[in-house]
PDB file of N, CA and C in Angstrom:
ATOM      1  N   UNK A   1     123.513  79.430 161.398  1.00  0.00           N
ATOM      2  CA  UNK A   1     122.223  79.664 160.794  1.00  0.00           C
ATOM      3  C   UNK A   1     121.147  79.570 161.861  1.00  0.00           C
ATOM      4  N   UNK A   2     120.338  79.963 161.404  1.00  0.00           N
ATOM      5  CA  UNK A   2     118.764  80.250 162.673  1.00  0.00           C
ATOM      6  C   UNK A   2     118.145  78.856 162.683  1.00  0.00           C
ATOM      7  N   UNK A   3     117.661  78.558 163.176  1.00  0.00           N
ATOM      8  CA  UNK A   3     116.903  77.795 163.070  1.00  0.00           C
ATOM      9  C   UNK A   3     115.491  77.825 162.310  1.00  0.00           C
ATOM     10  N   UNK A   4     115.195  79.159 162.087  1.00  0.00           N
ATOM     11  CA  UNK A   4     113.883  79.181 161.540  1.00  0.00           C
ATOM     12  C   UNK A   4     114.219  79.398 159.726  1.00  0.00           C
ATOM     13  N   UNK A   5     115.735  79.738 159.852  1.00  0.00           N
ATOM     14  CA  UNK A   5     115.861  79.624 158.155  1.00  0.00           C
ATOM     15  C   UNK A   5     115.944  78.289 157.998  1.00  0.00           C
ATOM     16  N   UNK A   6     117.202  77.490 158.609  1.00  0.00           N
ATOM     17  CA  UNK A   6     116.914  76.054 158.018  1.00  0.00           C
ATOM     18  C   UNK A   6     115.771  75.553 158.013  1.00  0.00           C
ATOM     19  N   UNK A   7     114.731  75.510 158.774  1.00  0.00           N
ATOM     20  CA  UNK A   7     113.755  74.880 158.208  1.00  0.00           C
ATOM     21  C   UNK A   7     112.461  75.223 157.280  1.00  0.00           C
ATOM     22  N   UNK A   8     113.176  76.872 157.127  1.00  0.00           N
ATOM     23  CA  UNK A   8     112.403  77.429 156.007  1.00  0.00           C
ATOM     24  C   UNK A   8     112.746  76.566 154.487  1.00  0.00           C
ATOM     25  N   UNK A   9     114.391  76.642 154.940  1.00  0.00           N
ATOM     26  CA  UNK A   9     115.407  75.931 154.035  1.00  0.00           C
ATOM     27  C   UNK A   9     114.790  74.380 153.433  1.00  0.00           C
ATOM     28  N   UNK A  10     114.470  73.555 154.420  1.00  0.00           N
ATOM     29  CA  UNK A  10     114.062  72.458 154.098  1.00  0.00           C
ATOM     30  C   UNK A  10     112.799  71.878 153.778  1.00  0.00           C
ATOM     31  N   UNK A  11     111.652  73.248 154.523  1.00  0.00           N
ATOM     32  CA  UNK A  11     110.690  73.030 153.944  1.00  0.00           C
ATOM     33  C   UNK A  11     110.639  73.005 152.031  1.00  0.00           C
ATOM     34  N   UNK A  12     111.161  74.437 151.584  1.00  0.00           N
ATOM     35  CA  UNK A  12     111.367  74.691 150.420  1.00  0.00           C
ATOM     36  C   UNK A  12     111.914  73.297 149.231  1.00  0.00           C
ATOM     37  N   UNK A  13     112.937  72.587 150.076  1.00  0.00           N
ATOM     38  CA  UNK A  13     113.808  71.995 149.421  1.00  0.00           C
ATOM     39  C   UNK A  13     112.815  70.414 149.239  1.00  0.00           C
ATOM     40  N   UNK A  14     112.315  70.010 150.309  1.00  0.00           N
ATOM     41  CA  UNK A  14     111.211  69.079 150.082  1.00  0.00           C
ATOM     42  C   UNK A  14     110.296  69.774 148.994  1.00  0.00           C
ATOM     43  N   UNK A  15     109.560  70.807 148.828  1.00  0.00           N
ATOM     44  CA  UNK A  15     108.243  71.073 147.840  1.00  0.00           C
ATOM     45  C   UNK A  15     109.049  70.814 146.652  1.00  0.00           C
ATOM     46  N   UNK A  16     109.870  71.233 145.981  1.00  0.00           N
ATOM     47  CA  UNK A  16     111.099  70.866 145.378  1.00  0.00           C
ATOM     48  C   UNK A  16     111.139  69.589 144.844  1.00  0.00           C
ATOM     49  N   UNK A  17     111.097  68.804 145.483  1.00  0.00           N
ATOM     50  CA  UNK A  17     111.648  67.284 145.220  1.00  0.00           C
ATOM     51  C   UNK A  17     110.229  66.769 145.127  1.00  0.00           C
ATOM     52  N   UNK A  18     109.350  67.008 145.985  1.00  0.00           N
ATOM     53  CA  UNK A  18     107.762  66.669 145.781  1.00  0.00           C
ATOM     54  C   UNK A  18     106.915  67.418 144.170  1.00  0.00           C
ATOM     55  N   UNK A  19     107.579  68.111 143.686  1.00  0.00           N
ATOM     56  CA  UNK A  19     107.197  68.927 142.478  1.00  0.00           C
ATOM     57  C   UNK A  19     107.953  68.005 141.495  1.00  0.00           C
ATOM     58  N   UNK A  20     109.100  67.935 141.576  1.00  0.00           N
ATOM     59  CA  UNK A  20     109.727  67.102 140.616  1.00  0.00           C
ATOM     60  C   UNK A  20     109.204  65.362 140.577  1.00  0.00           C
ATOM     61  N   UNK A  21     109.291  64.962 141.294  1.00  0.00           N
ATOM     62  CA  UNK A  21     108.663  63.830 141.510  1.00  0.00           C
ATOM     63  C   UNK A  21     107.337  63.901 141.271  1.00  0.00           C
ATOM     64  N   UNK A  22     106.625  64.682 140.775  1.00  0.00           N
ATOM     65  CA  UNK A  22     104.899  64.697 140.924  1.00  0.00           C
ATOM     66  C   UNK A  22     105.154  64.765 139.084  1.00  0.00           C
ATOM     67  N   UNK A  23     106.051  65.929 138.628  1.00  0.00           N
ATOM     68  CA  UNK A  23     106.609  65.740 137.123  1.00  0.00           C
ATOM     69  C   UNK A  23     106.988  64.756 136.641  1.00  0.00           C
ATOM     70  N   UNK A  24     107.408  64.083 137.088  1.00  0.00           N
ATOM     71  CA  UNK A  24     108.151  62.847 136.822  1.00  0.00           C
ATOM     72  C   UNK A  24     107.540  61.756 136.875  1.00  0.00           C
ATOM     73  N   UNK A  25     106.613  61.320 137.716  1.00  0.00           N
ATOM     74  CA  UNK A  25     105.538  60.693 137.844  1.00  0.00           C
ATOM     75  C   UNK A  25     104.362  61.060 136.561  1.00  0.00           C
ATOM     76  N   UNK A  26     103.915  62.037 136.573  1.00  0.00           N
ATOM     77  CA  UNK A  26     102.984  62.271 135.096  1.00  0.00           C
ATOM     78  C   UNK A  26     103.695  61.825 134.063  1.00  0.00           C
ATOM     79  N   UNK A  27     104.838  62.447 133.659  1.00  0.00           N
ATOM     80  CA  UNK A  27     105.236  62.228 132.533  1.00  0.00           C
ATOM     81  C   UNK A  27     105.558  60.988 132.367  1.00  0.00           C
ATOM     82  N   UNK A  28     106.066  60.057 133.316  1.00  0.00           N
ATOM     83  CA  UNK A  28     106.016  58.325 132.779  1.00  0.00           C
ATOM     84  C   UNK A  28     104.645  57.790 132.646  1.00  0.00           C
ATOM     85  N   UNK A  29     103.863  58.369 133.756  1.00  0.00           N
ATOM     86  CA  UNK A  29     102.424  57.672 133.374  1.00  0.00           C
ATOM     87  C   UNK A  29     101.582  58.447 132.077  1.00  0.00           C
ATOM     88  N   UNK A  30     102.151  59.171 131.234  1.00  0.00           N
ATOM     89  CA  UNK A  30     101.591  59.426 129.856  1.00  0.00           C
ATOM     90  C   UNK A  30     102.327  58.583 128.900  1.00  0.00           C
ATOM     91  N   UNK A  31     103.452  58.958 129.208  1.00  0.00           N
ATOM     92  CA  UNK A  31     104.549  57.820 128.160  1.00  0.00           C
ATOM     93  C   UNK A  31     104.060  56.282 128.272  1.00  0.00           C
ATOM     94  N   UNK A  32     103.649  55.768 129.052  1.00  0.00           N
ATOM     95  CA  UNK A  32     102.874  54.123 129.633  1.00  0.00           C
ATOM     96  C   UNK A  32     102.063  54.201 129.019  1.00  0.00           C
ATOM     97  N   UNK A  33     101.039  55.439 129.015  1.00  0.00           N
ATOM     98  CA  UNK A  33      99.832  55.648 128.596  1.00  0.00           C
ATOM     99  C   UNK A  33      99.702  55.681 126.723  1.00  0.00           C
ATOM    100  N   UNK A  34     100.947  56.453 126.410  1.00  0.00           N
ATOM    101  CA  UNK A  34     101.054  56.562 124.808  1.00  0.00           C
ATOM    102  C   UNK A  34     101.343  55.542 124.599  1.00  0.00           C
ATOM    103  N   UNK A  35     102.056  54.520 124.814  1.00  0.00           N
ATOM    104  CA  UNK A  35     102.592  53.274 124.186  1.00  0.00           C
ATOM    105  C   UNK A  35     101.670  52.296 124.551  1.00  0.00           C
ATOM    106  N   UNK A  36     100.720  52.135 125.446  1.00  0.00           N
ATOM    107  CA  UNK A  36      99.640  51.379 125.847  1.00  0.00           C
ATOM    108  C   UNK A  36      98.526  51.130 124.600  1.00  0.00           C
ATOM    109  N   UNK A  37      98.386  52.906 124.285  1.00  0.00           N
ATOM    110  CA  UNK A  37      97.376  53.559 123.046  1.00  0.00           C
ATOM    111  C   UNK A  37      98.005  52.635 121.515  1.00  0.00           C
ATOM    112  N   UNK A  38      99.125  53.070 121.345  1.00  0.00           N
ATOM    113  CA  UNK A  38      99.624  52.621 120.358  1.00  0.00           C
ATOM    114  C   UNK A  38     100.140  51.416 120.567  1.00  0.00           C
ATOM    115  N   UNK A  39     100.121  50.094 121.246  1.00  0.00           N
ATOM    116  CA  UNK A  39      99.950  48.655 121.060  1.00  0.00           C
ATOM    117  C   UNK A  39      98.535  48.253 120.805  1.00  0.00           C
ATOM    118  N   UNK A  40      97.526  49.028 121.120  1.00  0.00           N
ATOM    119  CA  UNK A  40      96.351  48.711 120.684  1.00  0.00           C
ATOM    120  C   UNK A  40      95.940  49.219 119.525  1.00  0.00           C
ATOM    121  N   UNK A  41      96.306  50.064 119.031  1.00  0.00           N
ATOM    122  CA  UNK A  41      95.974  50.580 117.592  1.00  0.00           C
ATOM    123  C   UNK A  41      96.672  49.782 116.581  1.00  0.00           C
ATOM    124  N   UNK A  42      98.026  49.304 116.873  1.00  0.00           N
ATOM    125  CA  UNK A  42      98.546  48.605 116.058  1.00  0.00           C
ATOM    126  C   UNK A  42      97.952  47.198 116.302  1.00  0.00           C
ATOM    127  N   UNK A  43      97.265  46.507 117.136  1.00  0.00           N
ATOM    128  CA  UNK A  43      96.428  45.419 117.336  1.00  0.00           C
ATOM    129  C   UNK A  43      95.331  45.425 116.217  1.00  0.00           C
ATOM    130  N   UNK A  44      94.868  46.612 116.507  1.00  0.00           N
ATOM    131  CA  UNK A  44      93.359  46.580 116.419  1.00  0.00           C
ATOM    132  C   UNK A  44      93.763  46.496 114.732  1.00  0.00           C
ATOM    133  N   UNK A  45      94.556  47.442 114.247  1.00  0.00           N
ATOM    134  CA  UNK A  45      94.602  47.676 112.375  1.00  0.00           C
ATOM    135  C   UNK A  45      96.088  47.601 112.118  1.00  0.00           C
ATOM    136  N   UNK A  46      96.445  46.071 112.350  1.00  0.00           N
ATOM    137  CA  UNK A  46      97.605  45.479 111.704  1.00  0.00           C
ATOM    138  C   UNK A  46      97.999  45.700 110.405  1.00  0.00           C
ATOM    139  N   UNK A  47      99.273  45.660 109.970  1.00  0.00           N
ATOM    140  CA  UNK A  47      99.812  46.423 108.469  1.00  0.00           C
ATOM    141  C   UNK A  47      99.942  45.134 107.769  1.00  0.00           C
ATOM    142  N   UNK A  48     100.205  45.198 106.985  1.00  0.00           N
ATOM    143  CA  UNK A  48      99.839  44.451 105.824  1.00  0.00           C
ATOM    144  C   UNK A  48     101.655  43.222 105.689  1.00  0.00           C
ATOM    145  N   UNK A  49     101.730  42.418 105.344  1.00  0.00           N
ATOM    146  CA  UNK A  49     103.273  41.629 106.311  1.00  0.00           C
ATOM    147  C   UNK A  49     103.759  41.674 104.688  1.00  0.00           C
ATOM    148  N   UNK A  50     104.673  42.312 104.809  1.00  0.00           N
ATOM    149  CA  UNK A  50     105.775  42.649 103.819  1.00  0.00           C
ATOM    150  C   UNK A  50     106.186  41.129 102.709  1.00  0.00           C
ATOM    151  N   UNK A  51     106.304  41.092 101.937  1.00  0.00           N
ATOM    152  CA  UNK A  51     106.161  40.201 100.771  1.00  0.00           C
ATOM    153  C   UNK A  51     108.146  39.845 100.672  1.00  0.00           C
ATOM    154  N   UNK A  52     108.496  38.563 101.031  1.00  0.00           N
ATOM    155  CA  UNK A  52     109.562  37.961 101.225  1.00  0.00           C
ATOM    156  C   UNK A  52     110.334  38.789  99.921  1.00  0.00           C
ATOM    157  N   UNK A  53     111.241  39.399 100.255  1.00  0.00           N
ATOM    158  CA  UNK A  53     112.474  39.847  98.836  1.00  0.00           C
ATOM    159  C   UNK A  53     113.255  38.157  98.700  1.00  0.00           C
ATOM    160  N   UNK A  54     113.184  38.362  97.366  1.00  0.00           N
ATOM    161  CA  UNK A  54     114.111  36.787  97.425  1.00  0.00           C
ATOM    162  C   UNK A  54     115.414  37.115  97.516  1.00  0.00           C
ATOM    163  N   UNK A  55     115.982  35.728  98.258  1.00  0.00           N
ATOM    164  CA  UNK A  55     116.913  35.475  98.348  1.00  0.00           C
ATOM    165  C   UNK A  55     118.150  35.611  97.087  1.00  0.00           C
ATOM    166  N   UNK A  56     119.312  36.487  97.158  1.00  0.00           N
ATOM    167  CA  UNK A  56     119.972  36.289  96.343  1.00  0.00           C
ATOM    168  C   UNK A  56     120.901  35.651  96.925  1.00  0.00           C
ATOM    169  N   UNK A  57     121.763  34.680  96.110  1.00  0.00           N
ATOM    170  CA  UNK A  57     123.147  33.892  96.520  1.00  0.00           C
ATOM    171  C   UNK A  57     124.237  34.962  95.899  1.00  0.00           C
ATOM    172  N   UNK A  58     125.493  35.240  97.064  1.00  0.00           N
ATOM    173  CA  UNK A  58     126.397  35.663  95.873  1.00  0.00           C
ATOM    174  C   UNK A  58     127.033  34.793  96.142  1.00  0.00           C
ATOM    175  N   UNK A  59     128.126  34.880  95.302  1.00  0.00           N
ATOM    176  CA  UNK A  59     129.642  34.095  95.387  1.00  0.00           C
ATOM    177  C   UNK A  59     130.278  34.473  96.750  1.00  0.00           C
ATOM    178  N   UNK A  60     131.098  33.598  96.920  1.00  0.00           N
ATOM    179  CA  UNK A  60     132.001  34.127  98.281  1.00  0.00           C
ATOM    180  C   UNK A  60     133.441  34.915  97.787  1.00  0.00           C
ATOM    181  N   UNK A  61     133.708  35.548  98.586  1.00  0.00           N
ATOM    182  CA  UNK A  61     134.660  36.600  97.381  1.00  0.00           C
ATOM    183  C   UNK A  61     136.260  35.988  97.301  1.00  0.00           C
ATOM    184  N   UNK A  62     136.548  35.957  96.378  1.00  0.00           N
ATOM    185  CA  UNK A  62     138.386  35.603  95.743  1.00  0.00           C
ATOM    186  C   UNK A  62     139.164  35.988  96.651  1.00  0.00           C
ATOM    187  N   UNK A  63     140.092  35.501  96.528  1.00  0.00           N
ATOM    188  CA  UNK A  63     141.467  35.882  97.254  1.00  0.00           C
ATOM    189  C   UNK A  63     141.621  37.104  96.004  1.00  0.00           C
ATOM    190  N   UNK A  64     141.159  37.199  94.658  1.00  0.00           N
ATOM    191  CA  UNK A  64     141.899  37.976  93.822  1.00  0.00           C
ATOM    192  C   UNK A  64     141.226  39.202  94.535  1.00  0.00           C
ATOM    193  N   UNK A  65     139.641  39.135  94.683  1.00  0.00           N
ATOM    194  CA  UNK A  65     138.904  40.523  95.399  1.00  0.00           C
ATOM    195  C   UNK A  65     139.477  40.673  96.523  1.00  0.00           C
ATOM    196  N   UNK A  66     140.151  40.217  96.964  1.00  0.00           N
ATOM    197  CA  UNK A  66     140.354  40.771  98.545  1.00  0.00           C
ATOM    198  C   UNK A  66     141.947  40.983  98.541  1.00  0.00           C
ATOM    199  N   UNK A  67     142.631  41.172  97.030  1.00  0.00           N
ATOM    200  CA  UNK A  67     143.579  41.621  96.872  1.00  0.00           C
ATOM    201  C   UNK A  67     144.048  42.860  96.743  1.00  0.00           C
ATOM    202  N   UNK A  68     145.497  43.700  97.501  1.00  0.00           N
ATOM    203  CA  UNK A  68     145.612  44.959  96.889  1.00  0.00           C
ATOM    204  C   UNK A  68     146.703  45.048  96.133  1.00  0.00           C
ATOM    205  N   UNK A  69     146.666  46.229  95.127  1.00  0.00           N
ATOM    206  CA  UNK A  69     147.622  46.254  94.106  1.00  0.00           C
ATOM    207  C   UNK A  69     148.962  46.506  95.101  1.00  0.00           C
ATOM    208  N   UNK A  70     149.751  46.569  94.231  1.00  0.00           N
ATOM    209  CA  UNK A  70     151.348  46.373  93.917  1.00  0.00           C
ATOM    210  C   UNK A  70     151.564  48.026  94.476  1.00  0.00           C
ATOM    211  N   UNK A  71     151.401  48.616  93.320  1.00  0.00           N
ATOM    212  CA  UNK A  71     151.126  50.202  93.334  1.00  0.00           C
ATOM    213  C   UNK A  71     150.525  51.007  94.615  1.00  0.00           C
ATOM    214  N   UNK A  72     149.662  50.344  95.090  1.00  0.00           N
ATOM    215  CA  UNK A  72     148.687  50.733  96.518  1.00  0.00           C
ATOM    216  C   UNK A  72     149.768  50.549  97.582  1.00  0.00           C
ATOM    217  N   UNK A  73     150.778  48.909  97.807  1.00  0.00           N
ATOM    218  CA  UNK A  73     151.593  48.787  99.020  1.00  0.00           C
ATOM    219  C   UNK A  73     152.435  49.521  98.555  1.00  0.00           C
ATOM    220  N   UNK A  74     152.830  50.110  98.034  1.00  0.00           N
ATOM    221  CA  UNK A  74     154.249  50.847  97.465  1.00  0.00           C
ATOM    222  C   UNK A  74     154.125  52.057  98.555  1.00  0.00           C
ATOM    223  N   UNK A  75     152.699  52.705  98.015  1.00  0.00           N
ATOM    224  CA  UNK A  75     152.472  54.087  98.147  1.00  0.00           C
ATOM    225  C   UNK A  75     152.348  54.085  99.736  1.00  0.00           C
ATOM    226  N   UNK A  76     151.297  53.067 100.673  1.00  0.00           N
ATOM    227  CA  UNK A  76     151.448  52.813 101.666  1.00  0.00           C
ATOM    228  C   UNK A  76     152.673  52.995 102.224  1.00  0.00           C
ATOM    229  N   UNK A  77     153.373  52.443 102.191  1.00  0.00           N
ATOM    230  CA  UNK A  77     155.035  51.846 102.483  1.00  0.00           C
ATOM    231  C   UNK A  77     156.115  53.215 102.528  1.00  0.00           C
ATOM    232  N   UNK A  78     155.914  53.562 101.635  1.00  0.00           N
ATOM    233  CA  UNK A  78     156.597  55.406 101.171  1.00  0.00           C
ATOM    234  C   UNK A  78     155.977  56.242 101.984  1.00  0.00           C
ATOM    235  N   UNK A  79     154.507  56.284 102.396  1.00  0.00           N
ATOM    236  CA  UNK A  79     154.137  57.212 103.212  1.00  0.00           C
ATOM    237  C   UNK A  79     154.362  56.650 104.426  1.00  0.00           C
ATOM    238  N   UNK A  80     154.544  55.647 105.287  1.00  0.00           N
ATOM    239  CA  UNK A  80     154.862  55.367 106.527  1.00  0.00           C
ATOM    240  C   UNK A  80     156.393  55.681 106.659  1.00  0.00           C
ATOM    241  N   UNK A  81     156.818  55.268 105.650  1.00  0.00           N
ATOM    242  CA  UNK A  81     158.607  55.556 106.069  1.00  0.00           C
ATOM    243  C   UNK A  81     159.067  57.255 105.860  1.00  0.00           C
ATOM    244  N   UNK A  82     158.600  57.897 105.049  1.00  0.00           N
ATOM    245  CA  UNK A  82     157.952  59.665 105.283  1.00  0.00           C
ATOM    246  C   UNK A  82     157.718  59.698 106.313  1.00  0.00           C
ATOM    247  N   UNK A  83     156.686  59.721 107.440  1.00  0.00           N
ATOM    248  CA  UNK A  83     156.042  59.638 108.538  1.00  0.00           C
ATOM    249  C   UNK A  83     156.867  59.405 109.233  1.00  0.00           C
ATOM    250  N   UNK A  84     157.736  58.149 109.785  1.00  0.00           N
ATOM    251  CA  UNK A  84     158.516  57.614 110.655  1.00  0.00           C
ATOM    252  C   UNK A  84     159.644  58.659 110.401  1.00  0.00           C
ATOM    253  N   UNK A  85     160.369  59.019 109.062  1.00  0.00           N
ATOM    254  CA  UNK A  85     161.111  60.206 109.079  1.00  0.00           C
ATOM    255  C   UNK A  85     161.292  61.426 109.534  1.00  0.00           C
ATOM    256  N   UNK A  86     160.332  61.855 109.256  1.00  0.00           N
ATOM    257  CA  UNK A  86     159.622  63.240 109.854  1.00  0.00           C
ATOM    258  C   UNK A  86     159.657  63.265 111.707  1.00  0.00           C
ATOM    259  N   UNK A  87     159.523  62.315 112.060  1.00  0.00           N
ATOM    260  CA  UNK A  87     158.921  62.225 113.344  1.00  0.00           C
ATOM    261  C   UNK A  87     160.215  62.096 114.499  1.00  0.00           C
ATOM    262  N   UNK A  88     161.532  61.856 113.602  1.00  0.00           N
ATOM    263  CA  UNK A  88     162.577  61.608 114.390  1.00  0.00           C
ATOM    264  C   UNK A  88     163.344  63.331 114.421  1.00  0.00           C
TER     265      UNK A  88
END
């Protein structure tokens, strides 16, 4: 390569990175800037503090609720041994 392309080359490739970085730079300092705006708006005209839902107690659940039918392991059980069949 010439010498006068590469450093055509690198001039280019710096404006490049100086463009992106100049983008990149604005756009965080608006984003700083929007959330700056909006901690003070929410300062300035605070919302109104939500009214406690009461507390409900439930029960803690049964061994019977956290039981499965008879009928359910069957069907389980039949379709894995299907499955394991099939597969040999």
């Amino acid at each position: 390569m010439a010498p006068e392309s590469m450093s055509s080359l690198l001039g280019e490739a710096a404006t490049l990175m100086v463009t992106g970085m100049a983008f990149v730079f604005a756009f965080l300092a608006l984003l700083i800037g929007g959330v700056r705006c909006i901690a003070w708006y929410c300062e300035k005209f605070p919302g109104e503090e939500p009214a406690a839902a009461p507390v409900r107690s439930r029960a803690a659940p049964t061994a019977k609720d956290n039981t499965v039918s008879a009928g359910t392991i069957a069907a389980i059980t039949a379709a894995v041994h299907q499955h394991r069949n099939n597969q040999k």
